[in-house]
N, C-alpha and C. Protein backbone atom coordinates (compact mmCIF):
# COMPACT_ATOMS: atom_id res chain seq x y z
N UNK A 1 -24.93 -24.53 14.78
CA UNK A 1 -24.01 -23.83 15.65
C UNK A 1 -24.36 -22.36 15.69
N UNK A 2 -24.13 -21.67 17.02
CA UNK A 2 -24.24 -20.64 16.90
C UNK A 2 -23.34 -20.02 16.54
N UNK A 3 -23.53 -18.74 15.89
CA UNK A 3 -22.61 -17.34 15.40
C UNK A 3 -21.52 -17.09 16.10
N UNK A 4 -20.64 -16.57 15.17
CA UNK A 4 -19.23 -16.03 16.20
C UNK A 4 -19.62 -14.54 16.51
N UNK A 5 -20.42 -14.18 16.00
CA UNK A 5 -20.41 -12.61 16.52
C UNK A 5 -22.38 -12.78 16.41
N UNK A 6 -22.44 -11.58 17.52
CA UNK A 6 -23.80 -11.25 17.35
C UNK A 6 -24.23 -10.32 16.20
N UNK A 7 -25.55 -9.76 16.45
CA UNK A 7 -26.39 -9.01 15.72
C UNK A 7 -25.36 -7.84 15.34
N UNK A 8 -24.94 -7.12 16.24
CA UNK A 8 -24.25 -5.98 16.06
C UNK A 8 -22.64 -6.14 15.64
N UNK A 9 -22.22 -7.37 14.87
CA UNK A 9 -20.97 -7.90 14.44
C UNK A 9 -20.03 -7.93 15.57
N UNK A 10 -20.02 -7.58 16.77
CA UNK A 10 -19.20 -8.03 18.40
C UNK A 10 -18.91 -9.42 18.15
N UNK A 11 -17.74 -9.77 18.27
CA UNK A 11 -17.48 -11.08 18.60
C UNK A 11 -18.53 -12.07 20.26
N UNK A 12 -18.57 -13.21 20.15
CA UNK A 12 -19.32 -14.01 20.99
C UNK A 12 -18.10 -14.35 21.73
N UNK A 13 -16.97 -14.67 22.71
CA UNK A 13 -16.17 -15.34 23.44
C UNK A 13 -16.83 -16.86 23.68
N UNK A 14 -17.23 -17.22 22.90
CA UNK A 14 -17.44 -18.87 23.82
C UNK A 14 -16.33 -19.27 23.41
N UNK A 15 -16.62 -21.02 23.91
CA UNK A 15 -15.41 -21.95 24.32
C UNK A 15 -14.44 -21.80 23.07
N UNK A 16 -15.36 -22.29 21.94
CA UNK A 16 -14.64 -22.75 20.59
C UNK A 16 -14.13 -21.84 19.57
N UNK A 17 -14.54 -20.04 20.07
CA UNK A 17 -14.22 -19.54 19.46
C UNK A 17 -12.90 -19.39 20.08
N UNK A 18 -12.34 -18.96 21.39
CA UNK A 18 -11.50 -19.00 21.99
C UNK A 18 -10.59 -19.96 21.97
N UNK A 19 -10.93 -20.99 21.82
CA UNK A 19 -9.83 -21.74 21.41
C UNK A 19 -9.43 -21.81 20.41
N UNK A 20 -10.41 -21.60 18.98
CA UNK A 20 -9.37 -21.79 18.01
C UNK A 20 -8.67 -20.28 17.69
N UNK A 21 -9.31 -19.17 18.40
CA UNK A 21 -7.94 -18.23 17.99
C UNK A 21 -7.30 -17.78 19.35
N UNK A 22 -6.68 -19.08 20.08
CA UNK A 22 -6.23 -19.38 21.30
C UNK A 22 -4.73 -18.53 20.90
N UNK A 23 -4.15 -18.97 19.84
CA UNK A 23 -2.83 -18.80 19.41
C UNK A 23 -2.31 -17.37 18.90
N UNK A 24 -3.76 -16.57 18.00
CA UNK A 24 -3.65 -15.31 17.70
C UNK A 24 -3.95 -14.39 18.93
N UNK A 25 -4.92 -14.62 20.00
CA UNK A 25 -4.81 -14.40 21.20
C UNK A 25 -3.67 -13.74 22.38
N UNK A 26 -2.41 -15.10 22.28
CA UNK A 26 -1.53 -15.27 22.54
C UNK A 26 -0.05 -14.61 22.11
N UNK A 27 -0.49 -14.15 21.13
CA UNK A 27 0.84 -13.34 20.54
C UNK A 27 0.15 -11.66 20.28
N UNK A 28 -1.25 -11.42 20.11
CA UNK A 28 -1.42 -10.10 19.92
C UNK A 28 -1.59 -9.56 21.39
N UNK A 29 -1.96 -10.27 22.51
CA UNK A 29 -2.01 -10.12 23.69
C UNK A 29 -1.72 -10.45 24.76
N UNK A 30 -0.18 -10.47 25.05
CA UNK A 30 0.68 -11.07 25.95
C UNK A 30 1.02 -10.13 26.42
N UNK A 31 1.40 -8.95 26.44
CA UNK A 31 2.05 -7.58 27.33
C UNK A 31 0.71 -7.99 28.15
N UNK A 32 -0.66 -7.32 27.40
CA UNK A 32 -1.73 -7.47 28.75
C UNK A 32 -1.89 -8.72 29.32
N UNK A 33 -2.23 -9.89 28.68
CA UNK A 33 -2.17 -11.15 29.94
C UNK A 33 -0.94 -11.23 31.03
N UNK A 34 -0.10 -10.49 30.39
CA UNK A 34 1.00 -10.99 31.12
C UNK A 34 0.76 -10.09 32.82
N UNK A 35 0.92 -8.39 32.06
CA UNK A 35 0.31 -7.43 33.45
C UNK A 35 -0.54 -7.90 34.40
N UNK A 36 -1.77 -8.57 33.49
CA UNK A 36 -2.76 -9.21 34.58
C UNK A 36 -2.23 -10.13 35.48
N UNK A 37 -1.30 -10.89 35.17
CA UNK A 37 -1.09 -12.03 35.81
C UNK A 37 -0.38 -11.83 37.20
N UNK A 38 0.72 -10.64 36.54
CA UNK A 38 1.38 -10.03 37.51
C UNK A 38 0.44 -9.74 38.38
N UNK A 39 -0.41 -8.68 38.27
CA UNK A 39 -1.27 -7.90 39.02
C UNK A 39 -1.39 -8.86 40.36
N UNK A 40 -2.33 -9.94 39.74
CA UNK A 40 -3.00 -11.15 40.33
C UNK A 40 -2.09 -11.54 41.27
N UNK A 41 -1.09 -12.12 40.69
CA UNK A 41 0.15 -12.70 41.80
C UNK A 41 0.27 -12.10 42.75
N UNK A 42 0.85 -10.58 42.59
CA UNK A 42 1.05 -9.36 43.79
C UNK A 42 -0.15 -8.89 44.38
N UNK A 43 -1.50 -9.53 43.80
CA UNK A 43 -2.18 -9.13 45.32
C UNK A 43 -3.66 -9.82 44.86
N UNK A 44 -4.15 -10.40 45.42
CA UNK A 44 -4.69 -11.81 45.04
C UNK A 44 -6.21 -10.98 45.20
N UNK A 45 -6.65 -9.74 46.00
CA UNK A 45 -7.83 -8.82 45.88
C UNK A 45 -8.57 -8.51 44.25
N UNK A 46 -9.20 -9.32 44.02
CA UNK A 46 -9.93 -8.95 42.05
C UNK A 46 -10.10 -7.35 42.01
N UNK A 47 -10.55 -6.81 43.23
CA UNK A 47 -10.50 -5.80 42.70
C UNK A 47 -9.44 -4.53 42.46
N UNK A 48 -7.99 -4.89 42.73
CA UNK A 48 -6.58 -4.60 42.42
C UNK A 48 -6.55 -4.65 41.26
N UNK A 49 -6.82 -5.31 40.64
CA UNK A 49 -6.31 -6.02 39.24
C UNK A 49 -7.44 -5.53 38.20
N UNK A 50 -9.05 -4.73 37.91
CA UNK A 50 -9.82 -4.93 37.31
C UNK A 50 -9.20 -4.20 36.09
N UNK A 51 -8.84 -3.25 36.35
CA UNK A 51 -8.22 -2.50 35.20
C UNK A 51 -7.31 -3.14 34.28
N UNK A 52 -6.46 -4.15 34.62
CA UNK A 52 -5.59 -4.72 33.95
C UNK A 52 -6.38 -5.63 33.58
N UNK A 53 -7.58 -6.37 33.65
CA UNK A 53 -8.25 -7.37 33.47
C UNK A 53 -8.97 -6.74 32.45
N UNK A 54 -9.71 -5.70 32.20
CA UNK A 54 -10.05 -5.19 31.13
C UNK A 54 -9.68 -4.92 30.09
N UNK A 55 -8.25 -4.42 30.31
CA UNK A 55 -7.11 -4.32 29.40
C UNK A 55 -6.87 -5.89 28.37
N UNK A 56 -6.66 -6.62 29.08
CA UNK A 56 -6.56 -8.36 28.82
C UNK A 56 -8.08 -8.66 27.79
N UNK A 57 -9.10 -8.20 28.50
CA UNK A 57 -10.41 -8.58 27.84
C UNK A 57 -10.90 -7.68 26.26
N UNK A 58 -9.79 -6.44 26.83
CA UNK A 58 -10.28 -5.52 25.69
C UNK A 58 -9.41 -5.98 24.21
N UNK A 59 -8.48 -6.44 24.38
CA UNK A 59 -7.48 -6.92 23.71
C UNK A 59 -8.01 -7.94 23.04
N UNK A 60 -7.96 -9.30 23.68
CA UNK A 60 -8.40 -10.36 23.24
C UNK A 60 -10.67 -10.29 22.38
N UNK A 61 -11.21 -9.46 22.64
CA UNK A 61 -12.40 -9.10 22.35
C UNK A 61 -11.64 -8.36 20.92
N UNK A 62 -10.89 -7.32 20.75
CA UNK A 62 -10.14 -6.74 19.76
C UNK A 62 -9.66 -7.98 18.51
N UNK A 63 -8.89 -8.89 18.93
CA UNK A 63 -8.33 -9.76 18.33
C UNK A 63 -9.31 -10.54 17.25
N UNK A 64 -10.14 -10.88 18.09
CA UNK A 64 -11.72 -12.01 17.82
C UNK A 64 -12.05 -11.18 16.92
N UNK A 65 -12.67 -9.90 16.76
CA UNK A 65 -13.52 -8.89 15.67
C UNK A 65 -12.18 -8.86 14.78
N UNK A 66 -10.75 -8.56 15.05
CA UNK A 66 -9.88 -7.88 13.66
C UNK A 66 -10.68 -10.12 12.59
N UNK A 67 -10.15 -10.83 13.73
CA UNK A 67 -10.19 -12.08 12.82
C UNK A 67 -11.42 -12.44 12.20
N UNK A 68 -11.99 -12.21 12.98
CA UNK A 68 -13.63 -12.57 12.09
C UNK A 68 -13.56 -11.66 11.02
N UNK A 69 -13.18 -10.40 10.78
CA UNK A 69 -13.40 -9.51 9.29
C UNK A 69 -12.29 -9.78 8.58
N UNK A 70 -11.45 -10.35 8.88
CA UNK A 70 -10.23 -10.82 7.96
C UNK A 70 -10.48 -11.69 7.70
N UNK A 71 -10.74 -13.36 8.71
CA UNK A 71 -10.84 -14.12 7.68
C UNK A 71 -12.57 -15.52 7.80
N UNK A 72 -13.41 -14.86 8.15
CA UNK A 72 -14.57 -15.12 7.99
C UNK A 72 -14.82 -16.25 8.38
N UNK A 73 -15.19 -17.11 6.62
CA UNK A 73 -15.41 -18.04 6.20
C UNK A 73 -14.57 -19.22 6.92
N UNK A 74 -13.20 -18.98 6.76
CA UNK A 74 -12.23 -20.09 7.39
C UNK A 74 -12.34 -20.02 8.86
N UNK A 75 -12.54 -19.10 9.54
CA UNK A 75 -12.84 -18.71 10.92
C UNK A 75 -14.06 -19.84 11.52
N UNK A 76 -14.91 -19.24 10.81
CA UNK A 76 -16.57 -20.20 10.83
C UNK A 76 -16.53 -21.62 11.14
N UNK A 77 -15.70 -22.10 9.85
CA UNK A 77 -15.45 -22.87 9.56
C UNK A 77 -14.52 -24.06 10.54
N UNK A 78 -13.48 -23.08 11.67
CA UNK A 78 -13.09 -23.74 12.31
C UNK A 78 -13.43 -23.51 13.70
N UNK A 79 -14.28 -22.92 14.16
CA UNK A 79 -15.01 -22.47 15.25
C UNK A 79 -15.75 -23.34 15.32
N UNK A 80 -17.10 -23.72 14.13
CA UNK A 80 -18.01 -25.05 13.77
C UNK A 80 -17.70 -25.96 14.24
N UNK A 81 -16.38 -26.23 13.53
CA UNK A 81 -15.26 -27.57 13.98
C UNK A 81 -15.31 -28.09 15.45
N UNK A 82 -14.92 -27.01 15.88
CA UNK A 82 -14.02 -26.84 17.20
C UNK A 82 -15.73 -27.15 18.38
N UNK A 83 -16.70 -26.58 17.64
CA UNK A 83 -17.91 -26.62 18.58
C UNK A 83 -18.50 -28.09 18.25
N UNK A 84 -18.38 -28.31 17.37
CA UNK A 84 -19.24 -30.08 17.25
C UNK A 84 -18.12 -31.09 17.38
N UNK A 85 -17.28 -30.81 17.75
CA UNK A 85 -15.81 -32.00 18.66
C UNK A 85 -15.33 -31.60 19.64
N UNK A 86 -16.46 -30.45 20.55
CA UNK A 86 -16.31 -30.16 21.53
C UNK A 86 -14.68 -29.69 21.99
N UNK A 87 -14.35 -29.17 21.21
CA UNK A 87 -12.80 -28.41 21.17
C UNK A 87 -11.51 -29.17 21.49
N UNK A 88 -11.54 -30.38 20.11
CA UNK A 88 -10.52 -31.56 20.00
C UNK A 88 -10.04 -30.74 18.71
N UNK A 89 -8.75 -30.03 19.10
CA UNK A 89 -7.93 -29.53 17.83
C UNK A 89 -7.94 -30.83 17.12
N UNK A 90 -7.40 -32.12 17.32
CA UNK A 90 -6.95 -33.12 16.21
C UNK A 90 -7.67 -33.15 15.65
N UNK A 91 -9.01 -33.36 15.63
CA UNK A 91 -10.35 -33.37 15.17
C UNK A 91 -10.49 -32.17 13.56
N UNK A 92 -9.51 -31.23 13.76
CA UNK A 92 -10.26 -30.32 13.27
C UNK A 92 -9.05 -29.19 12.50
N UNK A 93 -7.92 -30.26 12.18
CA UNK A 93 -6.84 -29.77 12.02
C UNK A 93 -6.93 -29.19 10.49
N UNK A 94 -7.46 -29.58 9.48
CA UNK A 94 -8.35 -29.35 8.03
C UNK A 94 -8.25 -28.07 8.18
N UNK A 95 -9.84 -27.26 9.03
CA UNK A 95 -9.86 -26.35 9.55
C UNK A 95 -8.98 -25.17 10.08
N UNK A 96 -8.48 -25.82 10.67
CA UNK A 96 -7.35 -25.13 11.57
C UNK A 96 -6.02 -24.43 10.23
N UNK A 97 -5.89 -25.26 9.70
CA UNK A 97 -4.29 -24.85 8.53
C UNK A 97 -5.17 -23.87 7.46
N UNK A 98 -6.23 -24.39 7.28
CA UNK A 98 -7.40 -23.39 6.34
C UNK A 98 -7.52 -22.04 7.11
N UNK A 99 -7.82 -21.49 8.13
CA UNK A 99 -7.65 -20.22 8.96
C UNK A 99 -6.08 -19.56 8.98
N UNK A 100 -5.50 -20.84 9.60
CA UNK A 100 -4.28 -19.78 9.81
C UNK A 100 -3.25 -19.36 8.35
N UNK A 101 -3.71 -20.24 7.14
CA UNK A 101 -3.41 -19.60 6.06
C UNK A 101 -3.51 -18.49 5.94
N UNK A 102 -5.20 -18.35 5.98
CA UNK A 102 -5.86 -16.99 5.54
C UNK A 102 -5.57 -16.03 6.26
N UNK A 103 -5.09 -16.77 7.47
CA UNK A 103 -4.71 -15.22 9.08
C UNK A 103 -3.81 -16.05 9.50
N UNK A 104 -2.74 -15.57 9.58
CA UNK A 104 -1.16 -16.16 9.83
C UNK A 104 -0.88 -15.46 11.27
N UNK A 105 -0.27 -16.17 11.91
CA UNK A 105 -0.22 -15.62 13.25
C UNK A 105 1.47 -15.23 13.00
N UNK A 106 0.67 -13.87 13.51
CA UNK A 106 2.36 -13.01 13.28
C UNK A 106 3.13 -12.47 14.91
């Protein structure tokens, strides 16, 4: 499997990393998904909205790096998961309670 972060420790956004910190995602970055969404609704032009879309991306890119240096190993571990069962949480629930121990979604 490939790395959650590259050379320069940046988080990677693929599928499986995103999904499994779908949930920490979701609670550290809901004011901005939410703006975006708005944005989007009230005027359906992408380029209305880029700023708030960055905002959304800068956030969630934020989230991915705080979790990878907090909790690594369990991270890896369920990212791995999540990439060789092609992103079947049931699959990979072990994983999953092992992360959010170590990083509790607050």
């Amino acid at each position: 499997m490939a790395s959650v972060v590259d050379t320069a420790g940046e988080p990677i956004p693929t599928s499986s990393v995103l999904m499994s910190a779908a949930k920490h995602i979701d609670i550290k970055c809901r004011r901005e998904n939410v703006e975006f969404l708005k944005c989007k609704k009230k005027d359906p032009n992408p380029e209305k909205c880029l700023d708030k879309g960055r905002e959304a991306t800068r956030c969630a890119l934020g989230v991915l790096k705080d979790l990878y240096h907090r909790c690594k190993d369990p991270m890896e571990a369920y990212v791995g998961c999540m990439y060789y069962h092609t992103n079947e949480f049931d699959l990979c629930r072990k994983e999953q309670q092992a992360f959010e121990k170590q990083c509790p979604l607050e």
